[in-house]
PDB file of N, CA and C in Angstrom:
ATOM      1  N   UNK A   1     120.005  70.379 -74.399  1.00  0.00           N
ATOM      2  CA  UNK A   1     118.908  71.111 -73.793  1.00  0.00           C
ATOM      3  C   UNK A   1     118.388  70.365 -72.558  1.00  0.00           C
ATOM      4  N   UNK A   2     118.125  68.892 -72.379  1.00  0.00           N
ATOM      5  CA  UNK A   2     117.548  68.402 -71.450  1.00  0.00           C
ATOM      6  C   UNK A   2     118.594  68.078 -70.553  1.00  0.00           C
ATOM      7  N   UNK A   3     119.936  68.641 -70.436  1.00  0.00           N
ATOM      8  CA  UNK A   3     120.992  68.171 -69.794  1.00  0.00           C
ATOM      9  C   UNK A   3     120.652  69.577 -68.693  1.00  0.00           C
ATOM     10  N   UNK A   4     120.640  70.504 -69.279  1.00  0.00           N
ATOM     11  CA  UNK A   4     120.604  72.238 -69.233  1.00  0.00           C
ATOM     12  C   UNK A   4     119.717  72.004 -67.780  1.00  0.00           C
ATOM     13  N   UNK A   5     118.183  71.889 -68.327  1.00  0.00           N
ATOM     14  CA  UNK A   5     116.911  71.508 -67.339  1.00  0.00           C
ATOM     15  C   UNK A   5     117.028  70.444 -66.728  1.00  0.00           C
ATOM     16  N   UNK A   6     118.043  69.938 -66.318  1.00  0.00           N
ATOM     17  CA  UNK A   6     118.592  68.873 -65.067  1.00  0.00           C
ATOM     18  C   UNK A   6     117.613  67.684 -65.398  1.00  0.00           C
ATOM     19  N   UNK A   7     117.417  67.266 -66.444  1.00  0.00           N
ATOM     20  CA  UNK A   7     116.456  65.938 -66.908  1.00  0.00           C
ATOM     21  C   UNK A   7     117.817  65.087 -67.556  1.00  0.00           C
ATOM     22  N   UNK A   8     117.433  63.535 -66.303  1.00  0.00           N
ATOM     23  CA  UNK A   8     118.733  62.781 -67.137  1.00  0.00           C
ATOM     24  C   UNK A   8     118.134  62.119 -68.440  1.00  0.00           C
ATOM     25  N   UNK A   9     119.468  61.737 -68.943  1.00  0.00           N
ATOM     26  CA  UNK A   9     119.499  61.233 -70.021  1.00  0.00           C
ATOM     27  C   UNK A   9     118.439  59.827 -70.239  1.00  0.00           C
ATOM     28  N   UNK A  10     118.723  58.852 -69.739  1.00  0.00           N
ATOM     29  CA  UNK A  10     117.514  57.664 -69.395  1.00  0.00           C
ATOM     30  C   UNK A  10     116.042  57.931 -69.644  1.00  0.00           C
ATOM     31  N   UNK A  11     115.859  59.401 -68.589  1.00  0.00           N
ATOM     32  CA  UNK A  11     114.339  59.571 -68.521  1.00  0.00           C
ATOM     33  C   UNK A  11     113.831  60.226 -69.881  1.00  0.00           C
ATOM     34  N   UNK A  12     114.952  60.757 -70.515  1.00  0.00           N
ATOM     35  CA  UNK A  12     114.631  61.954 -71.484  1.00  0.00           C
ATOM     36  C   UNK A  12     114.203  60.687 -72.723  1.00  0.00           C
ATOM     37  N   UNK A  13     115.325  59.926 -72.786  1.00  0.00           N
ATOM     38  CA  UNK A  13     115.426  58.486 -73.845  1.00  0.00           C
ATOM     39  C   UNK A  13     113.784  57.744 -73.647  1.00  0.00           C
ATOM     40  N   UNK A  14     113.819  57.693 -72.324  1.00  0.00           N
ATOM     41  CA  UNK A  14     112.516  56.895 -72.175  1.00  0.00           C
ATOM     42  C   UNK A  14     111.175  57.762 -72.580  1.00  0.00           C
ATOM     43  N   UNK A  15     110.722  58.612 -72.143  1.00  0.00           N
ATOM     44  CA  UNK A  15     109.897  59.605 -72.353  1.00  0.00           C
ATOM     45  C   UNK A  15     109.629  59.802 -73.970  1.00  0.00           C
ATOM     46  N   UNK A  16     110.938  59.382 -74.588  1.00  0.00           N
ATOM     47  CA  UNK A  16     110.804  60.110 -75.941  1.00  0.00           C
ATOM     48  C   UNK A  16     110.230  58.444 -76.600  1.00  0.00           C
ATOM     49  N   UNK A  17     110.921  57.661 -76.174  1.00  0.00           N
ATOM     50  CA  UNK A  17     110.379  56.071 -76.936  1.00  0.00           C
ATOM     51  C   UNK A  17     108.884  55.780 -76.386  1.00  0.00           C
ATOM     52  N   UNK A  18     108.184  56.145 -75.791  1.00  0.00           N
ATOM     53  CA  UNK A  18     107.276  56.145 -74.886  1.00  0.00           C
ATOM     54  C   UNK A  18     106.229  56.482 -75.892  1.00  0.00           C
ATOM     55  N   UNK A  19     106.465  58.079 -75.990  1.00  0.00           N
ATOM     56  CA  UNK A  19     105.903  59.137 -76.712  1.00  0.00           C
ATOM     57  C   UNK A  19     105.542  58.473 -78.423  1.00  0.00           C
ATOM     58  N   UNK A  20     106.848  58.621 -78.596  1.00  0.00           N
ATOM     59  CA  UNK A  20     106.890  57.583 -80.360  1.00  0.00           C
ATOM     60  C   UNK A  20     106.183  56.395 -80.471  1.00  0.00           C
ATOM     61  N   UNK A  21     106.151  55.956 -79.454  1.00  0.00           N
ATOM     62  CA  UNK A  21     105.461  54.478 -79.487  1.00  0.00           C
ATOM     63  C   UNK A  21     103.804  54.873 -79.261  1.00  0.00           C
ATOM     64  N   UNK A  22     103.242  55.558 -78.629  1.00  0.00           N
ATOM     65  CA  UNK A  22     101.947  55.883 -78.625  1.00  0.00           C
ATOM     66  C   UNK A  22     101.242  56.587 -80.100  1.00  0.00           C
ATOM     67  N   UNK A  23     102.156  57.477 -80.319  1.00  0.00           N
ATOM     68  CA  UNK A  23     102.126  58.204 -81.637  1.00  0.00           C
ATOM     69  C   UNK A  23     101.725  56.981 -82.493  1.00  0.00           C
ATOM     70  N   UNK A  24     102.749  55.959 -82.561  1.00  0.00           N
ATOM     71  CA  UNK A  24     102.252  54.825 -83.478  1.00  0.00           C
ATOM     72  C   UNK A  24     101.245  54.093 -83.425  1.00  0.00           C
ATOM     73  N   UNK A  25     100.765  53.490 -81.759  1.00  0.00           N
ATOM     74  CA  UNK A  25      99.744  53.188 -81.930  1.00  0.00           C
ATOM     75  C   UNK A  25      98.291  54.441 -81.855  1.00  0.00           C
ATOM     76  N   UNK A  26      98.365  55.233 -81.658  1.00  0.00           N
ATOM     77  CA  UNK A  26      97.334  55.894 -82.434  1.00  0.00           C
ATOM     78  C   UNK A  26      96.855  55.922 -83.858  1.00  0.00           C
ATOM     79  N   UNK A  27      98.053  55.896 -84.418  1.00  0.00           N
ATOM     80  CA  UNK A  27      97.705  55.943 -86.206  1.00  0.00           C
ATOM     81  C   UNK A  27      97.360  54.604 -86.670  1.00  0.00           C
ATOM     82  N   UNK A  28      97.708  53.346 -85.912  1.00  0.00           N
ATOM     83  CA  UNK A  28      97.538  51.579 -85.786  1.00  0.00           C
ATOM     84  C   UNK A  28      95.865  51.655 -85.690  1.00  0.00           C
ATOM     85  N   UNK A  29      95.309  52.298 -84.386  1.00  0.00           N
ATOM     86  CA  UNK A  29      94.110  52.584 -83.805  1.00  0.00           C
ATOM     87  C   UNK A  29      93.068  53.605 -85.134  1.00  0.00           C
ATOM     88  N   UNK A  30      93.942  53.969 -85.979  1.00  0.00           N
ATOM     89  CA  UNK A  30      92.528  54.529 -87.386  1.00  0.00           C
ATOM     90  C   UNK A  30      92.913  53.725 -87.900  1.00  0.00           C
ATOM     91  N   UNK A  31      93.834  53.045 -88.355  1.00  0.00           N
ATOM     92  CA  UNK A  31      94.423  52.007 -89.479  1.00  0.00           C
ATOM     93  C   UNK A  31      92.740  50.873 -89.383  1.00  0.00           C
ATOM     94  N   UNK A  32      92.820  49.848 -88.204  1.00  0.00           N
ATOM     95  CA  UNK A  32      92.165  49.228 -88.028  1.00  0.00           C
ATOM     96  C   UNK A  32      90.583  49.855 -87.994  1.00  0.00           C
ATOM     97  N   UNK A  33      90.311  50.579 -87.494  1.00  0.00           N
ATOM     98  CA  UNK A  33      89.058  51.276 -87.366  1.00  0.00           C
ATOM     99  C   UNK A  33      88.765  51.575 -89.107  1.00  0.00           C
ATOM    100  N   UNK A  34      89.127  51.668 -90.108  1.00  0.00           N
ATOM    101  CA  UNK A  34      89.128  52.035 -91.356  1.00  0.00           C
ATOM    102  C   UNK A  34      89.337  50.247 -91.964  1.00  0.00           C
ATOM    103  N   UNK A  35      90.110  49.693 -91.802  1.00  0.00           N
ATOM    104  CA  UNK A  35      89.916  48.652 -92.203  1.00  0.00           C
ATOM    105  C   UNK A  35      88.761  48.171 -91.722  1.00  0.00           C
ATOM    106  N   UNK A  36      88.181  47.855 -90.614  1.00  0.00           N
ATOM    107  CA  UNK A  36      87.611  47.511 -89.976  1.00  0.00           C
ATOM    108  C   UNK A  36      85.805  48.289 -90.844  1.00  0.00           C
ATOM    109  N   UNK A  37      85.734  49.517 -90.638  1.00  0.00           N
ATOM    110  CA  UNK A  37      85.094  49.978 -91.533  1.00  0.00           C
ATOM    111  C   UNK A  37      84.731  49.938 -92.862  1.00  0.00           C
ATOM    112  N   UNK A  38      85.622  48.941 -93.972  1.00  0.00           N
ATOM    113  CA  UNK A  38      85.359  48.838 -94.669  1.00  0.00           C
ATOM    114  C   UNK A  38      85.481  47.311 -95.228  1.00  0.00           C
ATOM    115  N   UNK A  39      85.203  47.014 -94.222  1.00  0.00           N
ATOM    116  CA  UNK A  39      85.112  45.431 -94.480  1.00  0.00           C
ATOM    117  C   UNK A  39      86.249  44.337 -94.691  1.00  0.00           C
ATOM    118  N   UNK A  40      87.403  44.748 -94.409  1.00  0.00           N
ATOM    119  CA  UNK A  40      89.063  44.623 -95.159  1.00  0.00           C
ATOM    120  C   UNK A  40      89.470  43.823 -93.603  1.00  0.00           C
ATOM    121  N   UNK A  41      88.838  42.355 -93.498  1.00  0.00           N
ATOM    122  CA  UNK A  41      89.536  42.059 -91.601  1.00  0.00           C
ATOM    123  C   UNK A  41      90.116  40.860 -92.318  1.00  0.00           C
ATOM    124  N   UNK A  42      91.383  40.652 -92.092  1.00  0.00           N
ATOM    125  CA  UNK A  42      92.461  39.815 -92.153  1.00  0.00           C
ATOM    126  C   UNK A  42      92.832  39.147 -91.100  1.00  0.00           C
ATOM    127  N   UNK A  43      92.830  37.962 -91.557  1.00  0.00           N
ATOM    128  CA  UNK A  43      93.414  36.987 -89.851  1.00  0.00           C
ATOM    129  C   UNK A  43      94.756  37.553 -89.525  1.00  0.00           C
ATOM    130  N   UNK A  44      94.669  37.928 -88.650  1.00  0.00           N
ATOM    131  CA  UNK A  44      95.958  38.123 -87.608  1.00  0.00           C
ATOM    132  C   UNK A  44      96.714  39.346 -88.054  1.00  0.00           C
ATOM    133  N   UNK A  45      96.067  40.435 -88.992  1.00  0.00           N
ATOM    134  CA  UNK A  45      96.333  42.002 -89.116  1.00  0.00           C
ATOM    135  C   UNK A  45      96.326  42.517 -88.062  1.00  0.00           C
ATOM    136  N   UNK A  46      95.648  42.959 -86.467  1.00  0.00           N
ATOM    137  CA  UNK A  46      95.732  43.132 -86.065  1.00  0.00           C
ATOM    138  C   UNK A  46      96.925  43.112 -84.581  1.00  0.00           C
ATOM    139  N   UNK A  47      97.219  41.428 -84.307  1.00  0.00           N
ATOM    140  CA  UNK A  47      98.310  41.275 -83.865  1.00  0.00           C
ATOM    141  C   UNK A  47      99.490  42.124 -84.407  1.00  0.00           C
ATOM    142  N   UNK A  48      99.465  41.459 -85.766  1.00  0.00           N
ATOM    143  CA  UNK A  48     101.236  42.207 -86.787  1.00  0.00           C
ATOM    144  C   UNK A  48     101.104  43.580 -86.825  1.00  0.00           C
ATOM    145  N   UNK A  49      99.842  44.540 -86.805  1.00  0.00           N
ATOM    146  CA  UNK A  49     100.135  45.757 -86.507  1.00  0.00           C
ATOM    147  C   UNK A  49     100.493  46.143 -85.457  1.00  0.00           C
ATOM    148  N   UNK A  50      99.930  45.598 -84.367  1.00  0.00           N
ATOM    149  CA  UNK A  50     100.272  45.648 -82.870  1.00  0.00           C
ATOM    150  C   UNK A  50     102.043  45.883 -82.046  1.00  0.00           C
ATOM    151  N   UNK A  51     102.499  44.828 -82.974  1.00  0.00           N
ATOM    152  CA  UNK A  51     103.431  44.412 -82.726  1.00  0.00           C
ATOM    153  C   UNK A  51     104.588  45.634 -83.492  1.00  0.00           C
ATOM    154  N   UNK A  52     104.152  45.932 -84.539  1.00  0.00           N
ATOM    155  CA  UNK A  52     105.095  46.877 -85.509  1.00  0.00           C
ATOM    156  C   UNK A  52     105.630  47.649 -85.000  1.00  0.00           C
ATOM    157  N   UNK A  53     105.097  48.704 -83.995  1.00  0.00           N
ATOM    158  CA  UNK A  53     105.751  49.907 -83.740  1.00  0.00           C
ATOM    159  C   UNK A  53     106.913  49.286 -82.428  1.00  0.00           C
ATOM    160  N   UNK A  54     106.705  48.029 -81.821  1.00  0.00           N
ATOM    161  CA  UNK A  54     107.563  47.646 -80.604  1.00  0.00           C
ATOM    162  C   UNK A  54     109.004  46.803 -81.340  1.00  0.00           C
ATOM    163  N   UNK A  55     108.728  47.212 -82.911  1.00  0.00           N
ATOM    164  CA  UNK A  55     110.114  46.949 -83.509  1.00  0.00           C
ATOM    165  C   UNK A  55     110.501  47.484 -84.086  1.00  0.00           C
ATOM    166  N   UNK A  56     109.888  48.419 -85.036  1.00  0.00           N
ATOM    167  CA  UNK A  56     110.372  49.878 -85.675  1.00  0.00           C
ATOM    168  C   UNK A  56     110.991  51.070 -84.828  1.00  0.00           C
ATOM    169  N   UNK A  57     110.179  51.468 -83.738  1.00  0.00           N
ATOM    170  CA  UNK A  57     110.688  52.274 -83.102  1.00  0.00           C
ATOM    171  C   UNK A  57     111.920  52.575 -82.475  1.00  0.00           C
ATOM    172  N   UNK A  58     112.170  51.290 -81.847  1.00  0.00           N
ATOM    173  CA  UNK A  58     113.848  50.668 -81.431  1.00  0.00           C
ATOM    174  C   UNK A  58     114.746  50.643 -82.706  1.00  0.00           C
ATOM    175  N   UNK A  59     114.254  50.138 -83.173  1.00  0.00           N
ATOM    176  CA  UNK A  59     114.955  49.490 -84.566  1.00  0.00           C
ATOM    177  C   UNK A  59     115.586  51.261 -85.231  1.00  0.00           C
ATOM    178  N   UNK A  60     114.504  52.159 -85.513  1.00  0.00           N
ATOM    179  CA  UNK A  60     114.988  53.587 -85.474  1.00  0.00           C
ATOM    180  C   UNK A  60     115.863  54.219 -84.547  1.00  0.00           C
ATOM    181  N   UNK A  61     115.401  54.100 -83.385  1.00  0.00           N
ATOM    182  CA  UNK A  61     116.581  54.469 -82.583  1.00  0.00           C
ATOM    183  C   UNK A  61     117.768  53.928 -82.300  1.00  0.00           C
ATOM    184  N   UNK A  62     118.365  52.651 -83.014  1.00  0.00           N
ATOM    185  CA  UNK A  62     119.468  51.996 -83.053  1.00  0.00           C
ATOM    186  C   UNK A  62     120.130  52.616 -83.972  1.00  0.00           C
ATOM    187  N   UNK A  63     119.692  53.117 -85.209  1.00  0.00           N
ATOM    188  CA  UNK A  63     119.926  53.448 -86.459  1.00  0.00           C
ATOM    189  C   UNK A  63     120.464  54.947 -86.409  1.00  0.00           C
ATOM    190  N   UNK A  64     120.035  55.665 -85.404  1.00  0.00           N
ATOM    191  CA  UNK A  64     120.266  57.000 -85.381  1.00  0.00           C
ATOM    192  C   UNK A  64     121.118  56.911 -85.002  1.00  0.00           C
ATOM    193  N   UNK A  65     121.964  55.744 -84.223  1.00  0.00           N
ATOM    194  CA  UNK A  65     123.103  56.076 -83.530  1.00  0.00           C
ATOM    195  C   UNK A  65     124.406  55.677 -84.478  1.00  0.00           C
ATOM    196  N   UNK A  66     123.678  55.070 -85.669  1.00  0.00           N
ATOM    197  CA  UNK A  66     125.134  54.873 -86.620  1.00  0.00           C
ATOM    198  C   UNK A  66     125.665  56.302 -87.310  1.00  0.00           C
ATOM    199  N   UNK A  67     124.954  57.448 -87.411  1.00  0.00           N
ATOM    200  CA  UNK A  67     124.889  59.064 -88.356  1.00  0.00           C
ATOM    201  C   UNK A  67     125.334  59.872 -87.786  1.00  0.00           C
ATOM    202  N   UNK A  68     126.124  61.288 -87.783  1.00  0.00           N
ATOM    203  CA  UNK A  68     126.426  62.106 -87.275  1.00  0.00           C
ATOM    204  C   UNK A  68     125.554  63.094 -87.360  1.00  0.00           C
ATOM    205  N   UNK A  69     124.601  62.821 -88.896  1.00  0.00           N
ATOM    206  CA  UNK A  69     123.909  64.222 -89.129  1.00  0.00           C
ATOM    207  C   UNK A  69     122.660  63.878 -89.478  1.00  0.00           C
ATOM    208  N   UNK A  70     121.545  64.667 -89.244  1.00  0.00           N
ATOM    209  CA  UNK A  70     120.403  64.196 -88.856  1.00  0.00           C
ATOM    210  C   UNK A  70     119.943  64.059 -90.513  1.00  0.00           C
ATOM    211  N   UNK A  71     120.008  64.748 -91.916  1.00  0.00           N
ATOM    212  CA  UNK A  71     120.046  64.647 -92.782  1.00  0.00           C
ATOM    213  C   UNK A  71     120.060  63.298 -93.695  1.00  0.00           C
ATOM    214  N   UNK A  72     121.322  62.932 -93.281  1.00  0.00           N
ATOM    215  CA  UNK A  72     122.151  62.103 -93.952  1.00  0.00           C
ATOM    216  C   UNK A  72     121.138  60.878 -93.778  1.00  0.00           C
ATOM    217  N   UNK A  73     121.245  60.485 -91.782  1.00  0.00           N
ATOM    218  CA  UNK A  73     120.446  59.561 -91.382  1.00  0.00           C
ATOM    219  C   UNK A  73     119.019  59.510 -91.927  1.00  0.00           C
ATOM    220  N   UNK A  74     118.222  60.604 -92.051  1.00  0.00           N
ATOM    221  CA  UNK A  74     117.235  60.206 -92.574  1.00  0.00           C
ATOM    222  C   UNK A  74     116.750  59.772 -93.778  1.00  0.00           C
ATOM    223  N   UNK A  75     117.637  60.070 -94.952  1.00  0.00           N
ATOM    224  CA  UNK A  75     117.923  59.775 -96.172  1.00  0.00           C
ATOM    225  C   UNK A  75     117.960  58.536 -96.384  1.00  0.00           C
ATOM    226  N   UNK A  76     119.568  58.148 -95.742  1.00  0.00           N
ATOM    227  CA  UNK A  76     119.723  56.712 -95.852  1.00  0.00           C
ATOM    228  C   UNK A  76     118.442  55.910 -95.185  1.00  0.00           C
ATOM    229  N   UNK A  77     118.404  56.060 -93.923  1.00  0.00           N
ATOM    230  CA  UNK A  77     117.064  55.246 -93.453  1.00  0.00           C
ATOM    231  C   UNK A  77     116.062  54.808 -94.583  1.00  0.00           C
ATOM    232  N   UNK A  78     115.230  56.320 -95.209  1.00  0.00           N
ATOM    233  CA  UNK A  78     113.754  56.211 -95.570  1.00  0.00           C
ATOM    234  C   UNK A  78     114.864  55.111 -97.124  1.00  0.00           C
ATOM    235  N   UNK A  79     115.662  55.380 -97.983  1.00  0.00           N
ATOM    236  CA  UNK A  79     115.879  54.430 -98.938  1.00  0.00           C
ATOM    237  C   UNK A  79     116.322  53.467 -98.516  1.00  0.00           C
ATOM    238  N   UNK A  80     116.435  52.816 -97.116  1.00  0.00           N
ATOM    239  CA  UNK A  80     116.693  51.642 -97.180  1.00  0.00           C
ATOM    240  C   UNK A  80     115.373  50.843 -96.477  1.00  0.00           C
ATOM    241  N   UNK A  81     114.599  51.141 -96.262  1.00  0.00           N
ATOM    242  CA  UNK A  81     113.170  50.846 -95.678  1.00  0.00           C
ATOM    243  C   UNK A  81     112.444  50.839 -97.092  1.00  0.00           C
ATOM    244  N   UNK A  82     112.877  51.920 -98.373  1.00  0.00           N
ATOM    245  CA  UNK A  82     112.157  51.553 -99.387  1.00  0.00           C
ATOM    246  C   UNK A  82     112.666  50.933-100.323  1.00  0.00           C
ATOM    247  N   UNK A  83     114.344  51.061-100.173  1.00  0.00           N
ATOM    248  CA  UNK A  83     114.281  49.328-100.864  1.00  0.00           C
ATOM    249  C   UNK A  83     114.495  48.005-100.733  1.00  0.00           C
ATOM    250  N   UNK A  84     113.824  47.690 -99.418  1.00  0.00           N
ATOM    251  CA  UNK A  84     113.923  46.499 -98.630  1.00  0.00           C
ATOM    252  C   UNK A  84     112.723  45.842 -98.840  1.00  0.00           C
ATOM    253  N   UNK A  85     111.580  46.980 -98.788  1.00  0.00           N
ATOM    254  CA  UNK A  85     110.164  46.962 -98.430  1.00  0.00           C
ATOM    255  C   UNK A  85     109.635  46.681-100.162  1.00  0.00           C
ATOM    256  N   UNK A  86     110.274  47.018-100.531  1.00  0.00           N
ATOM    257  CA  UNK A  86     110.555  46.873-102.166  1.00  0.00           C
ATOM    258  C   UNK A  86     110.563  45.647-102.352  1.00  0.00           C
ATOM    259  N   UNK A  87     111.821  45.693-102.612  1.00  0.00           N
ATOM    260  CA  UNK A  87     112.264  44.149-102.697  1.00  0.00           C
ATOM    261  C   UNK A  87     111.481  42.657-101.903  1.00  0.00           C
ATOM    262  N   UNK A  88     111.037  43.087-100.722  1.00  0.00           N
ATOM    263  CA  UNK A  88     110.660  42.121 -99.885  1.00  0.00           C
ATOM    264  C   UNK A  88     109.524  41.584-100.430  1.00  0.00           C
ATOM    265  N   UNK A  89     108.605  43.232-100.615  1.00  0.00           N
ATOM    266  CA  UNK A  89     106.818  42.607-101.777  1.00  0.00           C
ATOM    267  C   UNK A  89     107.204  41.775-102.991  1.00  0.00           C
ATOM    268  N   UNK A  90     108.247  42.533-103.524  1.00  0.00           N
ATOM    269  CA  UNK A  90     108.878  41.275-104.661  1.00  0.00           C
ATOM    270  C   UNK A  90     108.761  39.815-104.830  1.00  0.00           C
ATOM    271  N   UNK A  91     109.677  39.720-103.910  1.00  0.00           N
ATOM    272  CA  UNK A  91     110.123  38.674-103.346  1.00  0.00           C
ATOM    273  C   UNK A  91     109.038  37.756-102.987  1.00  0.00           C
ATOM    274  N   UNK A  92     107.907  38.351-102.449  1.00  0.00           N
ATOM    275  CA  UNK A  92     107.195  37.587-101.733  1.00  0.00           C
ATOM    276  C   UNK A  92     105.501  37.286-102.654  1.00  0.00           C
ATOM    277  N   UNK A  93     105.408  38.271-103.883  1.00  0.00           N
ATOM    278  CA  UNK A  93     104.825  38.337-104.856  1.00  0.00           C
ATOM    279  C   UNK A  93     105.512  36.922-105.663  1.00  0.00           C
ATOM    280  N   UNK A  94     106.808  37.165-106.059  1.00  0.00           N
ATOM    281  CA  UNK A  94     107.489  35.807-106.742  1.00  0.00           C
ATOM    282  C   UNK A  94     107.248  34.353-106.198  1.00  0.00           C
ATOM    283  N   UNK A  95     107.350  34.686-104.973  1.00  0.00           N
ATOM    284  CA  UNK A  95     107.356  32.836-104.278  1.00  0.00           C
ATOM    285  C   UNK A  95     105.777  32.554-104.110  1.00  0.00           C
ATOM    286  N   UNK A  96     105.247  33.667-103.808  1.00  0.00           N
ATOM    287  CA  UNK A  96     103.683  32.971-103.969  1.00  0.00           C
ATOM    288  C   UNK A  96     103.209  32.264-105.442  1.00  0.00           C
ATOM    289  N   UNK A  97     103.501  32.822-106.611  1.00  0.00           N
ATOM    290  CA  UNK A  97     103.314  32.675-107.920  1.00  0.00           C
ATOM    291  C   UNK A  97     103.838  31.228-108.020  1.00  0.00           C
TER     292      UNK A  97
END
């Protein structure tokens, strides 16, 4: 479609990581405002949220390029984000103990 409407590829790529990345920090921007609201301020929560979406977002769009079908990819993705994210609280529940 954006080939069709003479928009190259680069700008279309950029525009769209751009877009996704604001999207994220908007929802970062109530995250904190709600923490923040309820008394919940953690040293250096704010940085590590900051930072999240300028590695997820890429990190997603690397990932899309291993799938043929948009299905499949999202499947695999969301179970391997939940059992990483899984495992990782685990993990990190265990070594604190």
């Amino acid at each position: 479609m954006q080939l069709i409407s003479g928009v190259s590829l680069p700008s279309y790529w950029l525009s769209s990581l751009l877009t996704d990345l604001c999207k994220s920090y908007i929802l970062i921007g109530f995250i904190v405002l709600f923490l923040h609201a309820f008394g919940e301020d953690y040293e250096g929560m704010v940085p590590i949220l900051m930072a999240y979406p300028l590695s997820i977002v890429p990190y997603t769009y690397a990932m899309s390029t291993m799938f043929t079908a948009d299905t499949s990819a999202q499947a695999i993705t969301l179970f391997y984000h939940f059992l990483f994210g899984v495992v990782m609280s685990f993990q990190t529940v265990m070594m604190r103990l």
